[in-house]
Protein backbone atom coordinates (compact mmCIF):
# COMPACT_ATOMS: atom_id res chain seq x y z
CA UNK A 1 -111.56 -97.60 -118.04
CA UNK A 2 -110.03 -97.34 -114.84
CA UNK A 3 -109.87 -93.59 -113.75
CA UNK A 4 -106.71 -93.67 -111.02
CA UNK A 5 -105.13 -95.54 -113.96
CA UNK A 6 -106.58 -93.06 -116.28
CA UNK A 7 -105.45 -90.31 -114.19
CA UNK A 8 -101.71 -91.32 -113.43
CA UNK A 9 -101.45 -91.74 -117.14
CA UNK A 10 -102.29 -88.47 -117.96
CA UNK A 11 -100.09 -86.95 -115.37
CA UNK A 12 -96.84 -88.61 -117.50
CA UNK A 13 -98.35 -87.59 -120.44
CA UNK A 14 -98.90 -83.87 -119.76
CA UNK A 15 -95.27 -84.01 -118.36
CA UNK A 16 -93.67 -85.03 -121.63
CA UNK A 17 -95.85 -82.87 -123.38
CA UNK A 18 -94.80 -79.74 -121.28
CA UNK A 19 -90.96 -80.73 -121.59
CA UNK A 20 -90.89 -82.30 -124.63
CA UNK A 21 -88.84 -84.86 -123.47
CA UNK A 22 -88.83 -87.94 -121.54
CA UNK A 23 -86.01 -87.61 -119.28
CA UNK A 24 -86.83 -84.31 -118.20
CA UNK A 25 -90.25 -85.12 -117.48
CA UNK A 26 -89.17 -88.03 -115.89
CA UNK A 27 -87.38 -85.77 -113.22
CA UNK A 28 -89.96 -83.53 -112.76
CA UNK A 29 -92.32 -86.93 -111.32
CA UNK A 30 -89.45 -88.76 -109.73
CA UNK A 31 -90.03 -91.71 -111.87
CA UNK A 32 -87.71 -93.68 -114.15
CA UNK A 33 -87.85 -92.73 -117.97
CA UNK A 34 -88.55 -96.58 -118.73
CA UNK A 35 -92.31 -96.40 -116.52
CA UNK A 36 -93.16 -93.43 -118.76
CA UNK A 37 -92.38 -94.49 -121.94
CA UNK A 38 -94.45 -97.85 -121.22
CA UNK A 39 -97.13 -95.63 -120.00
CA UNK A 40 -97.09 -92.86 -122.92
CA UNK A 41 -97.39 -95.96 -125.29
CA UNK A 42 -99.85 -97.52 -123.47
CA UNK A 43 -101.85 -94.24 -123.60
CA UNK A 44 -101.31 -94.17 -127.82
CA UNK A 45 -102.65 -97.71 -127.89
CA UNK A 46 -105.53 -97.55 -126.14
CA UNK A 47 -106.89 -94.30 -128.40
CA UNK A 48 -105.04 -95.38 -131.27
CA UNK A 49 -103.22 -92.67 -132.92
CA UNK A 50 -99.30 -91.11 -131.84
CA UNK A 51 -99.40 -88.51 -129.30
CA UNK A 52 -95.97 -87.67 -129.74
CA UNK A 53 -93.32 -87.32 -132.89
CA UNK A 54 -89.95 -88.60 -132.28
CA UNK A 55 -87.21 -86.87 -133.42
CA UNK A 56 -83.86 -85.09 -132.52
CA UNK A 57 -85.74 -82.04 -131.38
CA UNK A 58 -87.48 -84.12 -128.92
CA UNK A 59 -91.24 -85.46 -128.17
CA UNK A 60 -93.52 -83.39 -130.19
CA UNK A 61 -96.74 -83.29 -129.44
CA UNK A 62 -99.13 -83.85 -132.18
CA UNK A 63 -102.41 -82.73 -133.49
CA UNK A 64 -103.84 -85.67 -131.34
CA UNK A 65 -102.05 -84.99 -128.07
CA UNK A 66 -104.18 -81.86 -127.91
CA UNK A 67 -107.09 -82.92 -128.79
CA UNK A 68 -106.46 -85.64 -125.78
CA UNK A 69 -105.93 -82.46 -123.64
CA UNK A 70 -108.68 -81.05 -124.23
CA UNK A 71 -110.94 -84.04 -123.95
CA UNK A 72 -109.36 -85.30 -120.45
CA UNK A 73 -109.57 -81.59 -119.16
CA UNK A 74 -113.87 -81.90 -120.14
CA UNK A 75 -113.90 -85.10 -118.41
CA UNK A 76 -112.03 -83.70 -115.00
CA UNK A 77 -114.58 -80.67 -115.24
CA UNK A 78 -117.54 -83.33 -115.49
CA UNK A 79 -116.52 -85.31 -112.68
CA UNK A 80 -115.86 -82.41 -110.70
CA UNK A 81 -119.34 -81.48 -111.32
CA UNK A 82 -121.02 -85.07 -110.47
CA UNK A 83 -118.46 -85.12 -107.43
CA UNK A 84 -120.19 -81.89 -106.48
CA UNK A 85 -124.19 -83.09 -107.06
CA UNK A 86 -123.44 -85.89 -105.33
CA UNK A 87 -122.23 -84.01 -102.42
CA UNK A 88 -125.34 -81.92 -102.32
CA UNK A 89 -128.00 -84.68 -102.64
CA UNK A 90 -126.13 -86.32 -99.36
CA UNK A 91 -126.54 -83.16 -97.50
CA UNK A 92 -130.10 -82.18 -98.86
CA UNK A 93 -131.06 -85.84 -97.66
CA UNK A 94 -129.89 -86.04 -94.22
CA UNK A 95 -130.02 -82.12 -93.45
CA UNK A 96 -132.50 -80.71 -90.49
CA UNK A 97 -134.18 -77.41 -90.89
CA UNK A 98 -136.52 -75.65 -88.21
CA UNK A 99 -138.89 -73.05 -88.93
CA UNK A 100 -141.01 -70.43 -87.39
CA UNK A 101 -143.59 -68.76 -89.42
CA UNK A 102 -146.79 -66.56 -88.99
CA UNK A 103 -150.33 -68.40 -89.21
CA UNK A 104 -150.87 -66.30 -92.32
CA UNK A 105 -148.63 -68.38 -94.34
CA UNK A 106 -148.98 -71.19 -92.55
CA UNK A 107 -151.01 -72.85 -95.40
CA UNK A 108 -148.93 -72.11 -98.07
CA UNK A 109 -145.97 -72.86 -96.90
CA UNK A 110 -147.47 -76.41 -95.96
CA UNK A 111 -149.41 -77.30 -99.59
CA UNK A 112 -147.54 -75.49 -101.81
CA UNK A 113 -143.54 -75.69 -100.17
CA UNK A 114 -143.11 -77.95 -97.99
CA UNK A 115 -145.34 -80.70 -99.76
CA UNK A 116 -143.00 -81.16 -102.53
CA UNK A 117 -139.93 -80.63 -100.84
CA UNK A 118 -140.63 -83.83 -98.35
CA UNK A 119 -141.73 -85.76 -101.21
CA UNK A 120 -138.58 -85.09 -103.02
CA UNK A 121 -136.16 -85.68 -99.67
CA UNK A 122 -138.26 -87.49 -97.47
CA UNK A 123 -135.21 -88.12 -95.00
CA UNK A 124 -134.83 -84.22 -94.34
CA UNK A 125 -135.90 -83.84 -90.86
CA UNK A 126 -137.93 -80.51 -90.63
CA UNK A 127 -140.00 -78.60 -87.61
CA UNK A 128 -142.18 -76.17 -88.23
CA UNK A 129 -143.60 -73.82 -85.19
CA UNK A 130 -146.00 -71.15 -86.00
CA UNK A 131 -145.00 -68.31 -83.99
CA UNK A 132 -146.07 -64.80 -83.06
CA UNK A 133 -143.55 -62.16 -85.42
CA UNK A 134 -141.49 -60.97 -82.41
CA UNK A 135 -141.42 -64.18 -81.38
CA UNK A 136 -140.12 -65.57 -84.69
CA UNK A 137 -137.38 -62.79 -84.73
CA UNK A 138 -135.85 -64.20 -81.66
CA UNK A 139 -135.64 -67.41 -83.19
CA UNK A 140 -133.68 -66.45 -86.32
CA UNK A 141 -131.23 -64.09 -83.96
CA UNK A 142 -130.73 -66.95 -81.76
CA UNK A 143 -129.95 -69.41 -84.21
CA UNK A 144 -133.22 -71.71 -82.90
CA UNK A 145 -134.57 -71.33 -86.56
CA UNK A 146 -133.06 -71.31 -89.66
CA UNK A 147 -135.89 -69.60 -91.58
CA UNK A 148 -138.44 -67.57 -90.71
CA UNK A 149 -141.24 -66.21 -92.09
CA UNK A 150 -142.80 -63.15 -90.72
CA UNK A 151 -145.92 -60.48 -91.73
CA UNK A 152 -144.69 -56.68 -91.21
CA UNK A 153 -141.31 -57.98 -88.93
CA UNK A 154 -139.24 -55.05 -87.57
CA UNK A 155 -136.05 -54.13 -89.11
CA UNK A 156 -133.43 -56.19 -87.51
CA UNK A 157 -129.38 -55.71 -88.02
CA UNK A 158 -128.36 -59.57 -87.34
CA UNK A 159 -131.29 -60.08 -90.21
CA UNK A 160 -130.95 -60.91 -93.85
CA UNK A 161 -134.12 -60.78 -95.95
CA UNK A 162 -134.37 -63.22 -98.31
CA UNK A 163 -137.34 -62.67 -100.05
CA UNK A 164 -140.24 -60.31 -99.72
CA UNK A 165 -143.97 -59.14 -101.28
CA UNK A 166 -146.15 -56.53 -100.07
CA UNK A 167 -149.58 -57.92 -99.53
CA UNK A 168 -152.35 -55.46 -97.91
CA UNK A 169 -154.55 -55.38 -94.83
CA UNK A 170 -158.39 -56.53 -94.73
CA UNK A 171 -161.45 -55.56 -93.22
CA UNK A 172 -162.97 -59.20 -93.38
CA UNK A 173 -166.87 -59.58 -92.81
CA UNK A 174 -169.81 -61.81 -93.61
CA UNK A 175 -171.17 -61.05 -96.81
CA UNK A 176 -174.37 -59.69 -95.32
CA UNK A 177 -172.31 -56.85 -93.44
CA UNK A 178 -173.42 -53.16 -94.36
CA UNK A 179 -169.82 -52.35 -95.52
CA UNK A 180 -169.59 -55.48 -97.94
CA UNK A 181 -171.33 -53.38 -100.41
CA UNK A 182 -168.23 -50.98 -100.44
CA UNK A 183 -166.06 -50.57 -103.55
CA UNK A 184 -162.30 -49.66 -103.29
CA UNK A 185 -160.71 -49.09 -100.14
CA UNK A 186 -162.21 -48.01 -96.69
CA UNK A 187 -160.74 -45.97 -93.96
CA UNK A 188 -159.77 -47.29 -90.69
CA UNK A 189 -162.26 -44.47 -89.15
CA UNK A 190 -165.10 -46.39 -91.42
CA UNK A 191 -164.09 -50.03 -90.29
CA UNK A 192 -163.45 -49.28 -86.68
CA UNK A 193 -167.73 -47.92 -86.18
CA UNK A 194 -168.23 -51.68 -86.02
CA UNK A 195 -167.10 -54.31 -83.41
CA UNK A 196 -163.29 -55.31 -84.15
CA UNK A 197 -161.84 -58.53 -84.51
CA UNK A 198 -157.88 -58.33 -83.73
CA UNK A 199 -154.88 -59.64 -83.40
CA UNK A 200 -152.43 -58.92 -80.08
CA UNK A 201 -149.80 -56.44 -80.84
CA UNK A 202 -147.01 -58.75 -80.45
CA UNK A 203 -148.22 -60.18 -83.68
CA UNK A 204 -146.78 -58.13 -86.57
CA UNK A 205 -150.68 -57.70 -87.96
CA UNK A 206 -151.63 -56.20 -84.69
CA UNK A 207 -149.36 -53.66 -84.32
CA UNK A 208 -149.66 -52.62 -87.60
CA UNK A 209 -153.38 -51.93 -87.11
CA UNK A 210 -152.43 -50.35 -84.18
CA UNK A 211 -150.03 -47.90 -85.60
CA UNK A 212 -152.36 -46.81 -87.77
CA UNK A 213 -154.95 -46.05 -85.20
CA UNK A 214 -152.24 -44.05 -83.28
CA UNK A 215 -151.40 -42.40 -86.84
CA UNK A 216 -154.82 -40.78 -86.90
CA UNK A 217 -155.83 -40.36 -83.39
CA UNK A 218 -158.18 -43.22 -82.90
CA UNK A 219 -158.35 -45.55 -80.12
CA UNK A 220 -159.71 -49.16 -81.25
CA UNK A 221 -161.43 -50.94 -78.59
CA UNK A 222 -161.35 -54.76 -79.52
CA UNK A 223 -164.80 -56.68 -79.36
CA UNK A 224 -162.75 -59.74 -79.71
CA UNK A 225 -158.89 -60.12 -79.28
CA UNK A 226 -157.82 -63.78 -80.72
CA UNK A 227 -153.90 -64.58 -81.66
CA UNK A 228 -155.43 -67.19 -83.99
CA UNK A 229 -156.46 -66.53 -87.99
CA UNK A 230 -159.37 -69.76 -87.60
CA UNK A 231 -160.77 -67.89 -84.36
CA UNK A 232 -160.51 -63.89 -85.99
CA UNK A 233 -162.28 -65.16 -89.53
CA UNK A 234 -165.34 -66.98 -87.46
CA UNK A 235 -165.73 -64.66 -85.64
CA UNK A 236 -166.39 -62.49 -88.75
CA UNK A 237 -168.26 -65.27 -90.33
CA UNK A 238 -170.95 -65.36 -87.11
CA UNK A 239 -171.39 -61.59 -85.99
CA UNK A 240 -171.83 -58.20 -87.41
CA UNK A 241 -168.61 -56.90 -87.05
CA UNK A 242 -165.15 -57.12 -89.05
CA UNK A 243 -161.97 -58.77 -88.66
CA UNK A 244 -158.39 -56.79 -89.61
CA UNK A 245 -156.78 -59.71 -91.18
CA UNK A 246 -154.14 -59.76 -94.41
CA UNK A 247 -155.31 -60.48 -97.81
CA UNK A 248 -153.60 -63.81 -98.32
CA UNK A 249 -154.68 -65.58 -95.54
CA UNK A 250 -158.51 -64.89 -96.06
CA UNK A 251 -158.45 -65.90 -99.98
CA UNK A 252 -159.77 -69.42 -99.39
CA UNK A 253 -163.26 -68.31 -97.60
CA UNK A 254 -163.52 -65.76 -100.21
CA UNK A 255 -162.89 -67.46 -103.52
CA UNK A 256 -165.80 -69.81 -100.96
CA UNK A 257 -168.11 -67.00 -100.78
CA UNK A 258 -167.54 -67.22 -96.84
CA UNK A 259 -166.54 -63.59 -96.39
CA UNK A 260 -165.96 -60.31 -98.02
CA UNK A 261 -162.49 -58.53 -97.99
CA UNK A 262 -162.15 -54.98 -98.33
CA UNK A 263 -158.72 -53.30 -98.33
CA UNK A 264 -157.66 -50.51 -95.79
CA UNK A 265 -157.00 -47.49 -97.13
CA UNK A 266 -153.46 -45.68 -95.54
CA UNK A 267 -150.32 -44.91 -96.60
CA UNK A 268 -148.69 -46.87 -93.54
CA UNK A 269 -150.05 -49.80 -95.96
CA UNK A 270 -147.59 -49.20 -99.14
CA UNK A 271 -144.72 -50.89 -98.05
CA UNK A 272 -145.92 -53.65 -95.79
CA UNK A 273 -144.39 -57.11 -96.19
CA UNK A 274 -144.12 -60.76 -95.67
CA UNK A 275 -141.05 -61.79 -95.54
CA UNK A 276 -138.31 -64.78 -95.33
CA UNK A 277 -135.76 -64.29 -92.83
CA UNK A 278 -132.49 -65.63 -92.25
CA UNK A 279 -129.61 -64.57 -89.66
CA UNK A 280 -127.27 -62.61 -91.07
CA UNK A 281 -123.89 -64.49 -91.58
CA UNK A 282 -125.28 -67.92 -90.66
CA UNK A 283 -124.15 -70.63 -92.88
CA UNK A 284 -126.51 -72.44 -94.69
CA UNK A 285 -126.85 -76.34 -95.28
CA UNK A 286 -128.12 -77.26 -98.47
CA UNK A 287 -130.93 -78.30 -97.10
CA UNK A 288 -131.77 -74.85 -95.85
CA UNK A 289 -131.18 -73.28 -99.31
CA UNK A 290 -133.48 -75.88 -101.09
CA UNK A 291 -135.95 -75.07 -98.77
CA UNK A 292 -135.60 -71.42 -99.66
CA UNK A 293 -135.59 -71.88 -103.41
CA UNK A 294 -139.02 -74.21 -102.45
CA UNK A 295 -140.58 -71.27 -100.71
CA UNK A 296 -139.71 -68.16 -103.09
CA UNK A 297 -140.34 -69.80 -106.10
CA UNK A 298 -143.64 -72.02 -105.30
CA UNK A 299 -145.46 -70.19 -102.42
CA UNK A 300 -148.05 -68.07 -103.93
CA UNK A 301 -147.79 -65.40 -101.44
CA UNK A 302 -144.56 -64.40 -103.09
CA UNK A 303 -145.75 -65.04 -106.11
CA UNK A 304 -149.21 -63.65 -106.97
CA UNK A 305 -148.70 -59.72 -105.50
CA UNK A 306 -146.14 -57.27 -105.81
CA UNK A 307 -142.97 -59.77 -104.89
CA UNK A 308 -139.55 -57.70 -104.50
């Protein structure tokens, strides 16, 4: 059935059923009374059954005519609904999205996100840089990324979080090392006795460590100062000291048997986060907020520990 036919009907049809009459109707549309009769019997033909009794008090609707209503006002809805689907799938499938993330995530977000999401709109143009977490901060603000993923970021006004989960800090080591013997948490005093693998402090892991030194009066010299995960966890694999490094980006080399991860033990720890970051205000494509729904709901880092 042809819906601008369809449609046009219905509008003369809900006019004489509002007015209960013809004539006045027919004012209402600026059309002659003759085109809507034609078309009100038209519209009884084609579902077979009177809309409308004919008598001196006028056209009365009957039983059918709202039933008709109610059926036509379910089909709008649906169409408004495919209209709006449609929409979407055109912008999911020619939408571009940049973001910057931490290494830590890096992983995740590419085999357990992303993966999917290019499979299901391959057309999506994406960029991905891995970035240090002031670094990514500056590229939310400015509007270079739309998403951005950061370990421990600093609170930021022009910053919406959009999804968060505490995860913990390591003291990764071969599992020969003296301390991989350890049960439960360790000090910072304890981990620090042996040479230190770190991150730079412009990294949001690095400055956490460092802020707990400062917390409790120690200074940390750095055997070996890398702003790469692959560099920080050989270098744990191949010597006798330890690596600071965050739970979920070691859990491959130890479900591996590669290395040994014991937690840090300070209360600086209990509410540190990775998080997904968007600028406050910014519109987002739907593209962008597929991607989100991708990342919060499939990436295991903000799914397998404390996720807020």
């Amino acid at each position: 059935m042809n819906m601008d036919l369809n449609r046009n009907r219905m509008r003369y049809f809900e006019a004489v059923k509002e007015h209960k009459s013809i004539r006045r109707a027919a004012e209402q549309l600026n059309a002659k009374p003759s085109v809507i009769t034609r078309q009100i019997q038209t519209l009884e033909n084609e579902i077979g059954t009177e809309l409308f009794e004919r008598n001196h008090k006028g056209m009365i609707p009957t039983e059918a005519a709202y039933f008709l209503t109610e059926f036509w006002l379910s089909c709008l809805a649906q169409k408004e609904n495919l209209d709006d689907q449609l929409r979407t799938l055109r912008e999911i499938q020619h939408g571009h999205i940049q973001i910057s993330l931490c290494e830590d995530v890096a992983e995740s977000f590419l085999n357990e996100a992303l993966s999917e999401f290019i499979h299901l709109y391959p057309k999506v143009e994406i960029v991905a840089n891995v970035r240090a977490t002031n670094a990514i901060i500056g590229n939310v603000v400015e509007n270079v990324a739309h998403i951005g993923i950061a370990y421990n970021p600093p609170m930021c006004a022009d910053i919406d979080t959009h999804a968060s989960s505490r995860h913990c800090i390591v003291a990764a080591m071969r599992p020969g090392h003296a301390l991989a013997q350890r049960t439960g948490p360790i000090s910072l005093q304890d981990a620090i006795e042996y040479p230190c693998g770190l991150m730079p402090t412009s990294y949001g892991l690095g400055q956490l460590v460092q802020n707990i030194a400062c917390a409790e009066a120690l200074t940390i010299k750095a055997a070996f100062t890398s702003n790469t995960l692959l560099m920080l966890k050989q270098y744990a694999k191949a010597s006798d000291g330890i690596s600071f490094l965050t739970d979920f980006s070691v859990r491959r080399e130890i479900a591996a048997g590669e290395l040994v991860a014991i937690p840090l033990a300070h209360p600086l720890l209990n509410n540190q986060h990775v998080k997904v970051l968007v600028k406050a205000k910014r519109p987002l494509t739907r593209a962008v907020q597929e991607l989100l729904t991708h990342i919060k709901q499939r990436m295991t880092v903000f799914n397998d520990a404390g996720f807020d």
